[in-house]
C-alpha atoms as a PDB file:
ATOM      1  CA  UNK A   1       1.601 -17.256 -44.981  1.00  0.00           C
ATOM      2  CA  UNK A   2       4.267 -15.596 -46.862  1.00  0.00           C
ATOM      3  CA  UNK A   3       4.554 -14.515 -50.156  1.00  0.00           C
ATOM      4  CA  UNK A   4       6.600 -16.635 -51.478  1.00  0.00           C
ATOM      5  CA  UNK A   5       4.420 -19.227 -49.968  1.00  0.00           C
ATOM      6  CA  UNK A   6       1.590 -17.939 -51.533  1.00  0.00           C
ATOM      7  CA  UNK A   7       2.882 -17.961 -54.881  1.00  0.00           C
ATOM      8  CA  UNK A   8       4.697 -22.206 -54.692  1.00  0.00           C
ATOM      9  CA  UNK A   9       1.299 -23.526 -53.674  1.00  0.00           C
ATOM     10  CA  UNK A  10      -0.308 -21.655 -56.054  1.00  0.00           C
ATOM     11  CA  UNK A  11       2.248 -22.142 -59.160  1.00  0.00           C
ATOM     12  CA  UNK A  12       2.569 -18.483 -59.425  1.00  0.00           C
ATOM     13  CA  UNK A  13       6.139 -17.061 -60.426  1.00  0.00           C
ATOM     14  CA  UNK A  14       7.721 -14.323 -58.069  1.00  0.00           C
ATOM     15  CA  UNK A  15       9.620 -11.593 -60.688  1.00  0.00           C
ATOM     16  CA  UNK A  16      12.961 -10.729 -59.321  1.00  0.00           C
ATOM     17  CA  UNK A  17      14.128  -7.163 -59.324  1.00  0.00           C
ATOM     18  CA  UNK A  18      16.649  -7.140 -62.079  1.00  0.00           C
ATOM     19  CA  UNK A  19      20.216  -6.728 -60.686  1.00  0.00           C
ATOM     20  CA  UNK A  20      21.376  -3.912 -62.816  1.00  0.00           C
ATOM     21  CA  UNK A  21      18.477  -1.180 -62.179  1.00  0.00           C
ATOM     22  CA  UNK A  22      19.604   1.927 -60.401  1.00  0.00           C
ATOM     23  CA  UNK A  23      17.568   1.502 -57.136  1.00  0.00           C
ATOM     24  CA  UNK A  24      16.306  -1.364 -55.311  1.00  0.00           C
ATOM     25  CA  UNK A  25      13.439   0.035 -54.143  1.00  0.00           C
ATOM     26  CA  UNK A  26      10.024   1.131 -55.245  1.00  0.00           C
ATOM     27  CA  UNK A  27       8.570   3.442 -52.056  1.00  0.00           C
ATOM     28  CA  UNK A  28      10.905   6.441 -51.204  1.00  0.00           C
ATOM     29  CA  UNK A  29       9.577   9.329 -49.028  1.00  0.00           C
ATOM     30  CA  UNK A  30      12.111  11.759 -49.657  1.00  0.00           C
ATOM     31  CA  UNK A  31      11.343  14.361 -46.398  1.00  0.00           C
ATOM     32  CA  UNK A  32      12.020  11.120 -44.150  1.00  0.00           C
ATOM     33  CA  UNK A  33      14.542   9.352 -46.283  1.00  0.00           C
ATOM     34  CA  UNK A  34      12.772   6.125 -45.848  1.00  0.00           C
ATOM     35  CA  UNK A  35      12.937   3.971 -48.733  1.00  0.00           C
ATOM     36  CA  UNK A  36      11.768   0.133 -49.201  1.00  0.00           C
ATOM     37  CA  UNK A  37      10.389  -2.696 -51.938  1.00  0.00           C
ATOM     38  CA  UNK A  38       7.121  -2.586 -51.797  1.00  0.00           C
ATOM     39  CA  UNK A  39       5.779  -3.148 -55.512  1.00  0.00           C
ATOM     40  CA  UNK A  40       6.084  -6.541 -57.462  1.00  0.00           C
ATOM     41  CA  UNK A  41       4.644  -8.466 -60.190  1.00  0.00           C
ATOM     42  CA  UNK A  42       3.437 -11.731 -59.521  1.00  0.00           C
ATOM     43  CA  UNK A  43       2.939 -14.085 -62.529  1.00  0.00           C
ATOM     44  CA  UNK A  44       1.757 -16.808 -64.052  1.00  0.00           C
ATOM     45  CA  UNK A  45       4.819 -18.838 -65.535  1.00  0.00           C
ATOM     46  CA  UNK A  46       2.616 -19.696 -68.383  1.00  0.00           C
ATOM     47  CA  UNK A  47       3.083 -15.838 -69.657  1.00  0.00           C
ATOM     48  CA  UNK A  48       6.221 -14.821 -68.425  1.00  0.00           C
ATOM     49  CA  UNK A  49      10.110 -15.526 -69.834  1.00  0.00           C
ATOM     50  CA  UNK A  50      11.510 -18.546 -67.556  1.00  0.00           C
ATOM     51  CA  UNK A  51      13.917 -15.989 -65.814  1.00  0.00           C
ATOM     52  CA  UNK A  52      11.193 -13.220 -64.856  1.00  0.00           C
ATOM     53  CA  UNK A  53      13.205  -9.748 -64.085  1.00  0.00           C
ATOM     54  CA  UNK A  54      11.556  -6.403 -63.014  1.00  0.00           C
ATOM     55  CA  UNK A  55      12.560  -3.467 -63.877  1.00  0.00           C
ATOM     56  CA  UNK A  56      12.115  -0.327 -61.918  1.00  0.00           C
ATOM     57  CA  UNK A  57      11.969   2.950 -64.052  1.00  0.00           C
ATOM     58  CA  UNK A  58      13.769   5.810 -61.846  1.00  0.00           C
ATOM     59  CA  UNK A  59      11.851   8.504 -63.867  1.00  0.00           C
ATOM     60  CA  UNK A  60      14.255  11.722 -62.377  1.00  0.00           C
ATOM     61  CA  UNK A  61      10.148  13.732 -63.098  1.00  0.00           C
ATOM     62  CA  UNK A  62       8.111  11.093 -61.102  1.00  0.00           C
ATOM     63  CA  UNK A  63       6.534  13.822 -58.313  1.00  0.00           C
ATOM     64  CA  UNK A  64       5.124  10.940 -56.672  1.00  0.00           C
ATOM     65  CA  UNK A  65       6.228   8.521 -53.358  1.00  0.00           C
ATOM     66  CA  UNK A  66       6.526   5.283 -55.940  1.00  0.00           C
ATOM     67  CA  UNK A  67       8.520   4.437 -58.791  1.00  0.00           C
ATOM     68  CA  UNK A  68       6.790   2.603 -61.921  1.00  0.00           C
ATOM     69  CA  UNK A  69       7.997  -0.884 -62.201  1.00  0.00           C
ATOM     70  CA  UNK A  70       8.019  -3.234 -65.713  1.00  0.00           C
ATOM     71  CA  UNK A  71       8.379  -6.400 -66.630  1.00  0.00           C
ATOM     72  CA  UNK A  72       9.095  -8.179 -70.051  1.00  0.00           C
ATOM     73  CA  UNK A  73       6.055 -10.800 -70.433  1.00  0.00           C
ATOM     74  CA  UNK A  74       6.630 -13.910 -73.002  1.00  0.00           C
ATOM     75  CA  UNK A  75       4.208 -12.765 -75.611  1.00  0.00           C
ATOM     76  CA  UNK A  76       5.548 -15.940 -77.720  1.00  0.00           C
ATOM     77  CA  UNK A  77       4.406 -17.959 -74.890  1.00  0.00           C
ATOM     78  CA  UNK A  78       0.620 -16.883 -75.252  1.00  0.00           C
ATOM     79  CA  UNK A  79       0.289 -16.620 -78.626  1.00  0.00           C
ATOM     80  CA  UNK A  80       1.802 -20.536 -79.235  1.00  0.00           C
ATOM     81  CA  UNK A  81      -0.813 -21.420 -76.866  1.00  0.00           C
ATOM     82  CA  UNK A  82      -3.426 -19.845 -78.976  1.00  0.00           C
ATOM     83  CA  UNK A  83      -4.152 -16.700 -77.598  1.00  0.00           C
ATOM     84  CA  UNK A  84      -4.221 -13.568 -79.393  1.00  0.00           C
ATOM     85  CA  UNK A  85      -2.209 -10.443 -78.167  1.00  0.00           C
ATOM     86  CA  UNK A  86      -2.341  -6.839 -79.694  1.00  0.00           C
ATOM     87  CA  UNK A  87       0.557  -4.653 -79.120  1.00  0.00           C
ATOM     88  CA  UNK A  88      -0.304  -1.162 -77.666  1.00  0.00           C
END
């Protein structure tokens, strides 16, 4: 089963990379210049905006083989269903 499978039969929403970040991928191993996408968010559509986009933060400092990746969550979403959210 695939991951997009997985996520249809469950009702889970796939988060795109968004088109204008720097990179397009999330792994890089810089001695063998192998790069690829290996980190995503998976969501419930209940919390996240209707057009879910990813954003992967090319810190130039990172000393590690994966970039940090965010993505904007529909606080509004959760907290007209009820539930309470605390910003951090």
């Amino acid at each position: 089963m695939t991951l997009r499978n997985l996520c249809s039969s469950n009702n889970l929403l796939w988060c795109d990379v968004d088109v204008s970040c720097d990179v397009n991928y999330t792994f890089h191993n810089d001695t063998t210049n192998c790069r690829s996408m290996i980190d995503y968010f998976i969501c419930s559509p209940d919390i996240t905006l209707h057009q879910c986009k990813v954003i992967i933060l090319n810190d130039e400092d990172n000393m590690l083989d994966h970039f940090a990746i965010a993505c904007k969550l529909g606080v509004e979403k959760l907290t007209a269903r009820g539930h309470s959210v605390t910003a951090s």
